[in-house]
Protein backbone atom coordinates (compact mmCIF):
# COMPACT_ATOMS: atom_id res chain seq x y z
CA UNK A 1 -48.01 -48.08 23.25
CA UNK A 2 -48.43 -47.67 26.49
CA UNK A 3 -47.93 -44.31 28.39
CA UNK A 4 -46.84 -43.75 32.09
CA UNK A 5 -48.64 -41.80 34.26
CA UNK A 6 -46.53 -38.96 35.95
CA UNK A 7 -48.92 -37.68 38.72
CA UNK A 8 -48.16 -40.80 40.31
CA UNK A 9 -44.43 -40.00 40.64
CA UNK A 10 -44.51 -36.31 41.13
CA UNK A 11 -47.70 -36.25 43.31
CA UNK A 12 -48.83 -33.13 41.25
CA UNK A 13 -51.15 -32.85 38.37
CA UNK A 14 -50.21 -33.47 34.72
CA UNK A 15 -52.23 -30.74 33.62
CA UNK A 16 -52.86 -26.96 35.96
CA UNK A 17 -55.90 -25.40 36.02
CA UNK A 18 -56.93 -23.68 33.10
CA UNK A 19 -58.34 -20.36 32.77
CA UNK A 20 -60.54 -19.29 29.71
CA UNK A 21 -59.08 -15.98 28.26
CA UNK A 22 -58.72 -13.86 24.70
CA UNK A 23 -55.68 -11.81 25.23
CA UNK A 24 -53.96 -10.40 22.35
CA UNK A 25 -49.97 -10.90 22.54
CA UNK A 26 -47.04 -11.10 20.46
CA UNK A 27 -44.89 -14.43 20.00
CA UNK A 28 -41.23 -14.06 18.76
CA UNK A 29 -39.67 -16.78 16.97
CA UNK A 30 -36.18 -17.85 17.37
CA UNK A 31 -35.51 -15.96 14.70
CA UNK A 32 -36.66 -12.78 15.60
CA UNK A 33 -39.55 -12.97 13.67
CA UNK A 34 -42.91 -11.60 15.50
CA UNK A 35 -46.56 -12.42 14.97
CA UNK A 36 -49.67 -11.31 16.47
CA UNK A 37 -51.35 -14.28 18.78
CA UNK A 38 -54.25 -14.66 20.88
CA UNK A 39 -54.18 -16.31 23.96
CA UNK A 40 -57.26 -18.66 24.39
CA UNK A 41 -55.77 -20.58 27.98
CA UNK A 42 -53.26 -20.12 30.45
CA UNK A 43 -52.67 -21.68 33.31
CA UNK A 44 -49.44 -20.59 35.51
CA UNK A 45 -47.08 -22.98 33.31
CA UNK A 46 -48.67 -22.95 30.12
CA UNK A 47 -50.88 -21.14 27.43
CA UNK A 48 -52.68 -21.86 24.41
CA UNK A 49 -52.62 -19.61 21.38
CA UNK A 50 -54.23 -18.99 18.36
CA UNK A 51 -52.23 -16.97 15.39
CA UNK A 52 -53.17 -16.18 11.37
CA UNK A 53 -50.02 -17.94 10.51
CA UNK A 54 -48.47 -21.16 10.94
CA UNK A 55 -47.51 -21.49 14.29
CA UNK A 56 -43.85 -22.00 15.40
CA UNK A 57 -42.52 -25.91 14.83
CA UNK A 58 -43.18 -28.51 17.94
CA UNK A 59 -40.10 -28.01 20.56
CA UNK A 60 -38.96 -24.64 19.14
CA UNK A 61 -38.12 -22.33 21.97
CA UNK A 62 -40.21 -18.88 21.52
CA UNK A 63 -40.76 -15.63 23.53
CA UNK A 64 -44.48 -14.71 24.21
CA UNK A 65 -45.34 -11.57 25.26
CA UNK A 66 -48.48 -10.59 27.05
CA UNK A 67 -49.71 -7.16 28.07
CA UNK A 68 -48.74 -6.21 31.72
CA UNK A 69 -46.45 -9.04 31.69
CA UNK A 70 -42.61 -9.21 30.97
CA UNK A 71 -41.56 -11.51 28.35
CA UNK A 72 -42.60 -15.19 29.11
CA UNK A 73 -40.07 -17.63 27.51
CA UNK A 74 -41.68 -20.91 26.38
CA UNK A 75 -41.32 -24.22 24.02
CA UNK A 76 -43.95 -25.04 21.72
CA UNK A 77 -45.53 -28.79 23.20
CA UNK A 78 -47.92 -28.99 20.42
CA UNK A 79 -49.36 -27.64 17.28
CA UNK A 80 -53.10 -27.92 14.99
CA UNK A 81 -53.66 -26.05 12.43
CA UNK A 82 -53.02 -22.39 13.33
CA UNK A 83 -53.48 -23.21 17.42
CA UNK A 84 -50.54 -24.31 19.48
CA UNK A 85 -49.23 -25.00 23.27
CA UNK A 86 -46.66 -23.38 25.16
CA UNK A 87 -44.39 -24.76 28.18
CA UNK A 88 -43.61 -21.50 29.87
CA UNK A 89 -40.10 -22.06 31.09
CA UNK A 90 -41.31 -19.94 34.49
CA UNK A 91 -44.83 -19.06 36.27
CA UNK A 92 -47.46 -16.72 35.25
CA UNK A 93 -49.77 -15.08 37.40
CA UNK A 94 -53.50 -15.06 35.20
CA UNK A 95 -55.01 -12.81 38.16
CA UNK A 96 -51.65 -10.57 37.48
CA UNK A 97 -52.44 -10.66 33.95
CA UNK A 98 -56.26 -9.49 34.17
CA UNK A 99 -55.36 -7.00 36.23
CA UNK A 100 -53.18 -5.40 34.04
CA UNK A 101 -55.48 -6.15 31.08
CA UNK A 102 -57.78 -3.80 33.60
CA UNK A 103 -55.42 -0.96 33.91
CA UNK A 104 -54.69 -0.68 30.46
CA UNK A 105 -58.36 -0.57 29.31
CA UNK A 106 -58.96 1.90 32.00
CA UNK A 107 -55.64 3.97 30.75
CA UNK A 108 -57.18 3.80 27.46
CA UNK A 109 -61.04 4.81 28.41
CA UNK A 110 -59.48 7.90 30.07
CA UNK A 111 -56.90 8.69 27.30
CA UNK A 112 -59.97 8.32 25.09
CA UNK A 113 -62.29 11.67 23.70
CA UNK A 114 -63.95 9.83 21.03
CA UNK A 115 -67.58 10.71 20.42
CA UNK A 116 -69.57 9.97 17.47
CA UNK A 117 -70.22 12.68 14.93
CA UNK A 118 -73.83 14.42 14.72
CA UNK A 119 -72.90 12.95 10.26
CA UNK A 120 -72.48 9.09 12.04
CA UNK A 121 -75.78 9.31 14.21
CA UNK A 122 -79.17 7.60 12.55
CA UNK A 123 -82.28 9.92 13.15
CA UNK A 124 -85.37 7.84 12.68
CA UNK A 125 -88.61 9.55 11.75
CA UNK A 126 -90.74 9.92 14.68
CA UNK A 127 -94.12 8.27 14.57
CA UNK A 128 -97.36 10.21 13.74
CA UNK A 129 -100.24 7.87 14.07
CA UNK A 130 -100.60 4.48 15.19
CA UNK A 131 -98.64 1.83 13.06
CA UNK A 132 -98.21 -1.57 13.22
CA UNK A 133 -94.56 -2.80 13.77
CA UNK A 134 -92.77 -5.67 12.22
């Protein structure tokens, strides 16, 4: 079998450039049905996803969504195991994406007054005398 190459036609590569990421998302099925994912890649037309379930069937249309991001429609390219690929049907900005991943953690440090309880702390005897450590 022989395949045909279609940078040479286009002029523009097969593949974008990918960018390493774990972002936690949602995918919706055609269905309606919603699972957790993680996104391990995206690039501006694609991402790759891990979920605890079976992922969604090879050419099913699904709805990813990321946070700081409006819904990203998509097909499903390929699937292994629990991992799959996704065609976005539009772009996607990745710096647009980290900095809203930055906002929210921010949002969330300053929403945050969690301390640890004097109960949760470890107090280790203090040393009296010279001991040998392990």
């Amino acid at each position: 079998m022989s395949f045909i190459n279609r940078e040479l036609f286009s002029g523009t590569p097969l593949r974008d450039t990918r960018r390493a990421r774990l972002v936690r998302g949602t995918l919706r099925f055609a269905s309606g049905t919603q699972i957790p994912i993680v996104i391990r890649n995206l690039s501006e037309r694609g991402l790759g996803i891990s979920c605890r379930t079976a992922p969604p069937q090879v050419g099913e249309a699904v709805v990813v969504t990321l946070p700081g991001s409006a819904e990203l429609d998509g097909i499903v390219r390929w699937t292994q195991d629990t991992t799959c690929g996704i065609e976005l049907t539009g772009l996607v900005d990745a710096e647009e994406i980290a900095a809203a991943l930055q906002r929210e953690q921010a949002r969330l440090l300053e929403k945050s007054d969690w301390t640890v309880s004097t109960l949760h702390r470890i107090h280790a005897p203090r040393e009296t005398g010279p001991r040998r450590r392990i």
